[in-house]
N, C-alpha and C. Protein backbone atom coordinates (compact mmCIF):
# COMPACT_ATOMS: atom_id res chain seq x y z
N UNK A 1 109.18 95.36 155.60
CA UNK A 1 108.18 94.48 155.00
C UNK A 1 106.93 94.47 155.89
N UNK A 2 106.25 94.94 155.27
CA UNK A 2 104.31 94.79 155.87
C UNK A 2 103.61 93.84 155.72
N UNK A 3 103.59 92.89 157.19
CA UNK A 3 102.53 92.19 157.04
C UNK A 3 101.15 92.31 157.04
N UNK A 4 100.66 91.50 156.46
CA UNK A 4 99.29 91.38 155.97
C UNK A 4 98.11 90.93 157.23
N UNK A 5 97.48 91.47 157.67
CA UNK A 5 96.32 91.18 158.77
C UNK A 5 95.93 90.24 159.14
N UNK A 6 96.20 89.28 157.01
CA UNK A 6 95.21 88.03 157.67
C UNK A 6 96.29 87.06 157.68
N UNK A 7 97.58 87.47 157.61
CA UNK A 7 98.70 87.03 157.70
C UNK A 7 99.03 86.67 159.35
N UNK A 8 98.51 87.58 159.63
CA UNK A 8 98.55 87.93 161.56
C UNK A 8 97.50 87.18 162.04
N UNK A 9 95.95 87.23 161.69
CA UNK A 9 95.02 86.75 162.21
C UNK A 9 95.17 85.25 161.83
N UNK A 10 94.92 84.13 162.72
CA UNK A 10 94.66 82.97 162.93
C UNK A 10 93.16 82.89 163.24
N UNK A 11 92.53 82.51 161.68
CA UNK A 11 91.21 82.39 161.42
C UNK A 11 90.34 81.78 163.10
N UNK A 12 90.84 80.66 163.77
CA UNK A 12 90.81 80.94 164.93
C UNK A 12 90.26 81.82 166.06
N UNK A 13 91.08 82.44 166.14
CA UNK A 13 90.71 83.74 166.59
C UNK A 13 89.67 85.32 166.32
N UNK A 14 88.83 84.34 165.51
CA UNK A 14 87.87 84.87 164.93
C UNK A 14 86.45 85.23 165.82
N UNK A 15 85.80 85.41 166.44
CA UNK A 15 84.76 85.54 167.02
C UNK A 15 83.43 86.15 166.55
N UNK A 16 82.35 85.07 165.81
CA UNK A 16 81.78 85.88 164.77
C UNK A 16 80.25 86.20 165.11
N UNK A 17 80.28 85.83 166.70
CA UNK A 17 79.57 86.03 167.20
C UNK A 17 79.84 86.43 169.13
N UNK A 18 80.18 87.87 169.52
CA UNK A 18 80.33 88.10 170.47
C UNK A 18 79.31 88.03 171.39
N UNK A 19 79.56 87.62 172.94
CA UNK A 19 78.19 87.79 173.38
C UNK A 19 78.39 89.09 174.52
N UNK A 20 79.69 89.40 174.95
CA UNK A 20 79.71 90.63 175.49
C UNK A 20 78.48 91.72 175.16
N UNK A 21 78.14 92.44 176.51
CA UNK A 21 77.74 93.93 175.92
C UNK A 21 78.23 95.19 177.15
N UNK A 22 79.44 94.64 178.02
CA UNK A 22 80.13 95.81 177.73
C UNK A 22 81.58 95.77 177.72
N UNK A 23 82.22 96.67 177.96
CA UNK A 23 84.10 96.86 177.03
C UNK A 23 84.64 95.38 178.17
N UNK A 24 84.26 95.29 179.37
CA UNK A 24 85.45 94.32 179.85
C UNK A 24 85.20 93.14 179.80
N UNK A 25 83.95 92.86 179.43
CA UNK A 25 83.51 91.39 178.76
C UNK A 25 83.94 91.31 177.46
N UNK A 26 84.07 91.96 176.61
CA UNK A 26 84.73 92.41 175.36
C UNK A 26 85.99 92.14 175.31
N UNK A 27 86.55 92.41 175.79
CA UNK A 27 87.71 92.22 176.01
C UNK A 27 88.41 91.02 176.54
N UNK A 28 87.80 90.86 177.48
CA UNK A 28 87.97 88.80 178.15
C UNK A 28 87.70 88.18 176.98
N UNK A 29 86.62 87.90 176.37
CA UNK A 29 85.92 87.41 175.42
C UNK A 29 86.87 87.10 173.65
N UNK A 30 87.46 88.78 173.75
CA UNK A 30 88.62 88.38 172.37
C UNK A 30 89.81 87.72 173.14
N UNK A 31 90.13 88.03 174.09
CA UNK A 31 91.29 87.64 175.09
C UNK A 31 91.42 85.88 174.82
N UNK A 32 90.17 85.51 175.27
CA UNK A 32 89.83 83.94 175.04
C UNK A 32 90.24 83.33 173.86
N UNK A 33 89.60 84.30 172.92
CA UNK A 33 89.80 83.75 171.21
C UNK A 33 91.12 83.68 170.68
N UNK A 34 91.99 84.72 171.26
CA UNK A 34 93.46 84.88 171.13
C UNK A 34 94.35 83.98 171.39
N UNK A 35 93.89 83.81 173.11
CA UNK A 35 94.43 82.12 173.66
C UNK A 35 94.41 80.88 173.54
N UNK A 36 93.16 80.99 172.69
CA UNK A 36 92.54 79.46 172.55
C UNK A 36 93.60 79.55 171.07
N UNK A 37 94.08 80.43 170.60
CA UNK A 37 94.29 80.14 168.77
C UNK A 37 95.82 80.04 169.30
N UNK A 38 96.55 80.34 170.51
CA UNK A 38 97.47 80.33 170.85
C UNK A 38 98.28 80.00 172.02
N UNK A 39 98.84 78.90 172.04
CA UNK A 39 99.21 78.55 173.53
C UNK A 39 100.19 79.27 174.05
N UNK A 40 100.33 79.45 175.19
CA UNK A 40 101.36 79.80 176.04
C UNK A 40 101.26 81.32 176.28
N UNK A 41 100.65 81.82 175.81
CA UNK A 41 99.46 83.42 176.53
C UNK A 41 99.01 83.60 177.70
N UNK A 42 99.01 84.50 178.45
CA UNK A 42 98.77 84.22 179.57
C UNK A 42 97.39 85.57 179.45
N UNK A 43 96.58 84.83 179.63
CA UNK A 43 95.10 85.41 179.72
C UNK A 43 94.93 86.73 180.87
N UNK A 44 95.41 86.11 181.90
CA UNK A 44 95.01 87.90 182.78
C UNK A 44 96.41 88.60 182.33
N UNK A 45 97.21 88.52 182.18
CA UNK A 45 98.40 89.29 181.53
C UNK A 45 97.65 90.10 180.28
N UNK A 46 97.26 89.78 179.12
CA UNK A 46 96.51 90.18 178.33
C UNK A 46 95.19 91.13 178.46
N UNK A 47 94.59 90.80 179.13
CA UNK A 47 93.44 91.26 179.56
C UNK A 47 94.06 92.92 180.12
N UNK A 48 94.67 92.40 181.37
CA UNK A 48 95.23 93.62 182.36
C UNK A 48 95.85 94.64 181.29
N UNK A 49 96.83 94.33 180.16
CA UNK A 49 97.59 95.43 179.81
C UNK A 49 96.40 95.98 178.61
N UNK A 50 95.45 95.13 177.95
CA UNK A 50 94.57 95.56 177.26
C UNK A 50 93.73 97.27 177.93
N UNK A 51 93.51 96.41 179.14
CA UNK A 51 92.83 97.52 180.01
C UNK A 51 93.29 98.79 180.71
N UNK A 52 94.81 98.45 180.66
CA UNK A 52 95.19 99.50 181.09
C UNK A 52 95.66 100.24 179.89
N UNK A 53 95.39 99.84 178.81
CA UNK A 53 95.32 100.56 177.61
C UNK A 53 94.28 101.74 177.62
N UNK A 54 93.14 100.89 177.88
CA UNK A 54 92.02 101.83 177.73
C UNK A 54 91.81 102.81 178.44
N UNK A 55 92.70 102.57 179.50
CA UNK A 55 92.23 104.11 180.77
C UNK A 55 93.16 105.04 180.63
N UNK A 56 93.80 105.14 179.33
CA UNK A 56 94.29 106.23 178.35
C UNK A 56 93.68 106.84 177.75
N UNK A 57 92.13 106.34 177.02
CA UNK A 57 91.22 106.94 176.70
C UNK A 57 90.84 105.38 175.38
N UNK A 58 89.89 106.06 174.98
CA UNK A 58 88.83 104.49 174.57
C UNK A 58 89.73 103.96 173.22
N UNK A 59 89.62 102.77 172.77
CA UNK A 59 90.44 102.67 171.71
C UNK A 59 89.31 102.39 170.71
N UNK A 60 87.96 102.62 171.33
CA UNK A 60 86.83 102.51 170.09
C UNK A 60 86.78 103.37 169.04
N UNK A 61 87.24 103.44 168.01
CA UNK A 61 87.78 104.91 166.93
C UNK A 61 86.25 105.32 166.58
N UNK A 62 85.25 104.67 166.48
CA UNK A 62 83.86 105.32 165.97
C UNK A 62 83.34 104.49 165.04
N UNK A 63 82.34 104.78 164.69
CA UNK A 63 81.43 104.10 163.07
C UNK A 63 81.55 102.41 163.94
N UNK A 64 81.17 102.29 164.74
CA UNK A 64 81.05 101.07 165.24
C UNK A 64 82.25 100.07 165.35
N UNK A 65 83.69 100.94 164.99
CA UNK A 65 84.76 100.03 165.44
C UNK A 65 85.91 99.94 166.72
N UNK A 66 86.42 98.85 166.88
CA UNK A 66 87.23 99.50 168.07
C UNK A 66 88.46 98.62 168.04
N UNK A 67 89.58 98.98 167.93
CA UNK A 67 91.07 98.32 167.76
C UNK A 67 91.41 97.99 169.98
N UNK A 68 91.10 97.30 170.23
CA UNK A 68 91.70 97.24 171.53
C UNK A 68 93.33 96.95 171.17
N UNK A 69 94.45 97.56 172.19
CA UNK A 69 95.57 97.01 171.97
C UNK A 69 96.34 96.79 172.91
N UNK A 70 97.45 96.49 172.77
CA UNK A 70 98.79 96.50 174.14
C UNK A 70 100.21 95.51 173.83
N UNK A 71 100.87 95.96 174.60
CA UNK A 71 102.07 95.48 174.50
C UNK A 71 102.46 94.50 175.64
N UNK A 72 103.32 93.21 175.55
CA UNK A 72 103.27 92.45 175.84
C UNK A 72 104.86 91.99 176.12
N UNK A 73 105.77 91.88 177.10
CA UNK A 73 106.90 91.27 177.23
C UNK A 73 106.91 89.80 176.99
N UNK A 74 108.03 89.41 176.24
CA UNK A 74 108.17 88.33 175.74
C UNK A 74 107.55 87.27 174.73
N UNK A 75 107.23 88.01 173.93
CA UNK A 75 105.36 87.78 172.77
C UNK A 75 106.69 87.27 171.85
N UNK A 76 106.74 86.44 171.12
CA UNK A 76 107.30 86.31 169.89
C UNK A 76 106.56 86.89 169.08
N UNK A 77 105.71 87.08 168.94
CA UNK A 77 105.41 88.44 167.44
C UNK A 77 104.01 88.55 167.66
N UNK A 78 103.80 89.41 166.81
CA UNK A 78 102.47 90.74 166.83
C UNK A 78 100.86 89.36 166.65
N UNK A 79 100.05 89.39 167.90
CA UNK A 79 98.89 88.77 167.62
C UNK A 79 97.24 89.46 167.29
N UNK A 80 96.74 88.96 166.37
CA UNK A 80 95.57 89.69 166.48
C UNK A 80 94.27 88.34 166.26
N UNK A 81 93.24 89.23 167.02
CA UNK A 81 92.11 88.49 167.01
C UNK A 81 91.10 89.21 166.71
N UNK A 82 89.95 89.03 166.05
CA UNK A 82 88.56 89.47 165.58
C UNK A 82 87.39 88.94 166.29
N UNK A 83 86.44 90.12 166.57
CA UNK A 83 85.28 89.44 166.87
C UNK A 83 83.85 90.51 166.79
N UNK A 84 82.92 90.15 166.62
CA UNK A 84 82.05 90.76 165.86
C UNK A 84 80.85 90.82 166.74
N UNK A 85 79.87 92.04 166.92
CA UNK A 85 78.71 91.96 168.04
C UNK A 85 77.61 92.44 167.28
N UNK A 86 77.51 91.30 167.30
CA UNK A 86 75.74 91.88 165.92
C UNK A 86 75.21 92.84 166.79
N UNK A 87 74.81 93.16 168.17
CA UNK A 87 74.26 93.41 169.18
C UNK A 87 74.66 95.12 169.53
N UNK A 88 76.10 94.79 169.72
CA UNK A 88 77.03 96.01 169.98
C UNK A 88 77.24 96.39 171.42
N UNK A 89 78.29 96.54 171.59
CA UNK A 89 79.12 96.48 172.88
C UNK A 89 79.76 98.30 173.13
N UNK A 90 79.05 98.52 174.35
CA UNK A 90 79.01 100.31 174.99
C UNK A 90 80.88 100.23 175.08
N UNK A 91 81.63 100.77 174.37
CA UNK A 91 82.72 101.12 173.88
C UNK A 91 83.41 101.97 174.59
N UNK A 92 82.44 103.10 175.20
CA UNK A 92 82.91 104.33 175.46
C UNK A 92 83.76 105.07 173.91
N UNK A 93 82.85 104.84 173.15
CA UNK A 93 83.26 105.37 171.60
C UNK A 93 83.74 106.90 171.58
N UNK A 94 84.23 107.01 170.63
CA UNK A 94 84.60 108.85 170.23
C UNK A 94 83.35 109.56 170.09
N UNK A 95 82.67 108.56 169.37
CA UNK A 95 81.26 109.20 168.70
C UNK A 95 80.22 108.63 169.24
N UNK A 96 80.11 107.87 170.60
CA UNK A 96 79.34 107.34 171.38
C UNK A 96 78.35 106.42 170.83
N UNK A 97 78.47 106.01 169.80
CA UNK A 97 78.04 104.85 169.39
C UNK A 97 78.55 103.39 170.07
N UNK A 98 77.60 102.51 169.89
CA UNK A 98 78.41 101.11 170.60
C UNK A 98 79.37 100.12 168.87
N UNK A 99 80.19 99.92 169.45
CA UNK A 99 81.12 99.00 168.33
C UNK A 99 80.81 97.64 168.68
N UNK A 100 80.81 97.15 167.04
CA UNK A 100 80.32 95.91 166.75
C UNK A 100 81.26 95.34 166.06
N UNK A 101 82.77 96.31 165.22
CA UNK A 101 83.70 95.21 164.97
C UNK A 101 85.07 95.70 165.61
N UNK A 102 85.43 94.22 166.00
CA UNK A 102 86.99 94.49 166.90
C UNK A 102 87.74 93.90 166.42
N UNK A 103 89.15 94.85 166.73
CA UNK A 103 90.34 93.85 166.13
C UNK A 103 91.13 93.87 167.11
N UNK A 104 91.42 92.50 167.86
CA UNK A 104 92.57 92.93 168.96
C UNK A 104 93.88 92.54 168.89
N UNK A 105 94.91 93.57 169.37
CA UNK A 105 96.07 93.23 168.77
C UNK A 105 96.81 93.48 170.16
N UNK A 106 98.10 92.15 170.06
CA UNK A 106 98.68 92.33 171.12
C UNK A 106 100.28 92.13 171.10
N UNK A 107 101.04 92.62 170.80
CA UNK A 107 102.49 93.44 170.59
C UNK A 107 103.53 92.94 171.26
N UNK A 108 105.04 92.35 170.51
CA UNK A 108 105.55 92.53 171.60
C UNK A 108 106.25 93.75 172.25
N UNK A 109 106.66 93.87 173.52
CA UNK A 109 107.26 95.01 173.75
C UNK A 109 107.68 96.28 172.90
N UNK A 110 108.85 95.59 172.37
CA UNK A 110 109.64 96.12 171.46
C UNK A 110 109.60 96.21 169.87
N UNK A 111 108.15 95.87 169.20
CA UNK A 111 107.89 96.15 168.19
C UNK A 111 107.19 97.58 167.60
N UNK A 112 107.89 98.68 168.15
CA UNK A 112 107.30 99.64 167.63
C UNK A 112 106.96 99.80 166.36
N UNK A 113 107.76 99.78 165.63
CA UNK A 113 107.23 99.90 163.86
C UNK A 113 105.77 99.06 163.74
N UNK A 114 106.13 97.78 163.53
CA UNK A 114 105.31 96.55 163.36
C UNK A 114 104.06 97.02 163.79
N UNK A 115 103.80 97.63 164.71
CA UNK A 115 102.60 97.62 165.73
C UNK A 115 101.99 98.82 165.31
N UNK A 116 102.40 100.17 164.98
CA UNK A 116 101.93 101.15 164.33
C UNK A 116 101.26 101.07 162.95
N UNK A 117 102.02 100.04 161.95
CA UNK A 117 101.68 99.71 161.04
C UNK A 117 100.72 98.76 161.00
N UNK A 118 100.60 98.34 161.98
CA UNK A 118 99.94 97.16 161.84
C UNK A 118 98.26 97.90 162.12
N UNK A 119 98.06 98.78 163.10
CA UNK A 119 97.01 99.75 163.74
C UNK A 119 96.93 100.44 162.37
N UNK A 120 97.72 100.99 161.40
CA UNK A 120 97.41 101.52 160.67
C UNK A 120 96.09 101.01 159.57
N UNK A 121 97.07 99.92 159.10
CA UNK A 121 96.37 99.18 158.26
C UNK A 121 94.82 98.67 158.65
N UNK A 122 94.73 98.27 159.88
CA UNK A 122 93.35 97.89 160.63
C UNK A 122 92.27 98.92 160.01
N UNK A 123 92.80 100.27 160.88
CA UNK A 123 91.73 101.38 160.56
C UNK A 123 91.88 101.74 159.69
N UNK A 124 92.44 101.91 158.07
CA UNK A 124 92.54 101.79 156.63
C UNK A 124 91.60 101.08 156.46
N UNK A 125 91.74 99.77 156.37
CA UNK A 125 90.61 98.69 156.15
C UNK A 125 89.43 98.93 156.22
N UNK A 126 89.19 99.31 158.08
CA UNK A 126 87.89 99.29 158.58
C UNK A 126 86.87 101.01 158.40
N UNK A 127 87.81 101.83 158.08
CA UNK A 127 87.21 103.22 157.34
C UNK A 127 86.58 103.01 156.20
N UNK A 128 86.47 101.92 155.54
CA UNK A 128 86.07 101.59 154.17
C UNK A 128 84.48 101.13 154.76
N UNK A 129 83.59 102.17 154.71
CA UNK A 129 81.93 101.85 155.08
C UNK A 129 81.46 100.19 154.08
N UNK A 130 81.91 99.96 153.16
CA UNK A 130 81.17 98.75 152.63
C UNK A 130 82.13 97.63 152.89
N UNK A 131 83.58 97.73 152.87
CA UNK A 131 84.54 96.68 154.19
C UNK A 131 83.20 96.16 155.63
N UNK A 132 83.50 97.32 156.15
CA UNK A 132 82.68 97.28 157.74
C UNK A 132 81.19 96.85 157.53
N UNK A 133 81.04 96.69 155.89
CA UNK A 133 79.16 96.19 155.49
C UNK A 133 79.22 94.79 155.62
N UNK A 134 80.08 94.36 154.50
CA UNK A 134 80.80 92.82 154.59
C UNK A 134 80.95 91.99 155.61
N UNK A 135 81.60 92.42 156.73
CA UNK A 135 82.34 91.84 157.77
C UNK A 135 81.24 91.93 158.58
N UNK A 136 79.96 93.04 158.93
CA UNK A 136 78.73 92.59 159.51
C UNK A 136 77.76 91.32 159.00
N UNK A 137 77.89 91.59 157.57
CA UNK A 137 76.71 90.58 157.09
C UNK A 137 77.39 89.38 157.15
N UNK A 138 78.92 88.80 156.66
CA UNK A 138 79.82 87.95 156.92
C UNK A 138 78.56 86.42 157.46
N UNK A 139 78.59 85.35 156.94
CA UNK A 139 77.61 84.64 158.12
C UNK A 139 78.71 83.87 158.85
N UNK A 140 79.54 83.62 158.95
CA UNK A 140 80.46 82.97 160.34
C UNK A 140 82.02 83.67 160.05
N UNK A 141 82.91 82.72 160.95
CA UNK A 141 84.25 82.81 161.11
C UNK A 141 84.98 82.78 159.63
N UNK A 142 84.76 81.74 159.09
CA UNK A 142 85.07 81.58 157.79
C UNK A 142 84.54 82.58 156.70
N UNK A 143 83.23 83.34 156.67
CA UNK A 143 83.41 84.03 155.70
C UNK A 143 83.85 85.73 156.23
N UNK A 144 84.19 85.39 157.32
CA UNK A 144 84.72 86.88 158.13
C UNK A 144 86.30 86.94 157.32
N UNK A 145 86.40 85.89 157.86
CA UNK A 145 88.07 85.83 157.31
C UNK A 145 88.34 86.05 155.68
N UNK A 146 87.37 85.24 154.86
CA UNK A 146 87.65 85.42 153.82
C UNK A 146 87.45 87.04 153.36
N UNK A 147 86.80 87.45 153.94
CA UNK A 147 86.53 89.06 153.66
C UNK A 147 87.80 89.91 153.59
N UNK A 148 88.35 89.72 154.96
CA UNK A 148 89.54 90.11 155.30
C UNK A 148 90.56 89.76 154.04
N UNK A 149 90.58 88.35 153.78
CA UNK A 149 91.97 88.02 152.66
C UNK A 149 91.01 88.82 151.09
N UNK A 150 89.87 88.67 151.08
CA UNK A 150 89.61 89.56 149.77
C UNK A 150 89.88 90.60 149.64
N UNK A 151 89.92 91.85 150.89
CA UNK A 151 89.87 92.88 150.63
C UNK A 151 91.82 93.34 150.82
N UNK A 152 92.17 92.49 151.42
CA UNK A 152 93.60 92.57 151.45
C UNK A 152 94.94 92.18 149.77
N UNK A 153 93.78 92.00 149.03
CA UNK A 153 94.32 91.32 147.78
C UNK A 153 94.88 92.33 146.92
């Protein structure tokens, strides 16, 4: 059974205005939004495995998006958070563009399936050029989200 994104996302954790502009302020920054929508997270735990994600190579896929991710011991289940940089945040992209929408997702350990699928569906979504139009023009948290449950329908 496949859950649904906005099933995962806790409107919360929305960030519809980033002020980062580069990847490790980016990253603190959704880190925050994640924690604040969720207690008992441990913020540099998150951060650290986020980052040591990235020095695998960038998780910014291109066209201005970037899935940060990681896995997490002892997570009761798969978290994600959104946040958006009208501005745009130096990614270290595929296509060297800076990304302006993020989805961060943070795993537990042992959810391989869940977590593949779950990355899947993200960049499904966000390959859709007038999706990624929406979710820019979006004017806050609330109509970010609703985007998300429209296009998930």
């Amino acid at each position: 059974m496949s859950m649904k994104i906005s099933e995962l996302l806790n409107p919360e954790a929305i960030v519809a205005d980033l002020q980062a502009v580069d990847k490790n302020r980016a990253l603190a920054e959704l880190t925050d939004a994640l924690v604040a929508s969720r207690s008992g997270l441990n913020r540099d735990q998150v951060i650290q495995v986020l980052q040591e994600r990235e020095k695998l190579g960038s998780t910014g896929i291109g066209d201005g998006v970037a899935i940060p991710h990681g896995k997490l011991g002892g997570l009761p289940e798969l978290m994600l958070a959104f946040g958006r940089s009208r501005s745009g945040v130096d990614f270290e992209s595929m296509d060297g563009q800076p990304a302006h929408l993020f989805f961060l997702l943070v795993a537990p350990e042992e959810s391989v399936g869940v977590h593949l699928k779950t990355l899947a569906r993200i960049s499904k979504l966000l390959k859709d050029n007038s999706v990624r139009q929406k979710l820019l023009e979006a004017t806050d948290q609330k109509a970010i989200y609703q985007v998300i449950l429209d296009e998930e329908d």
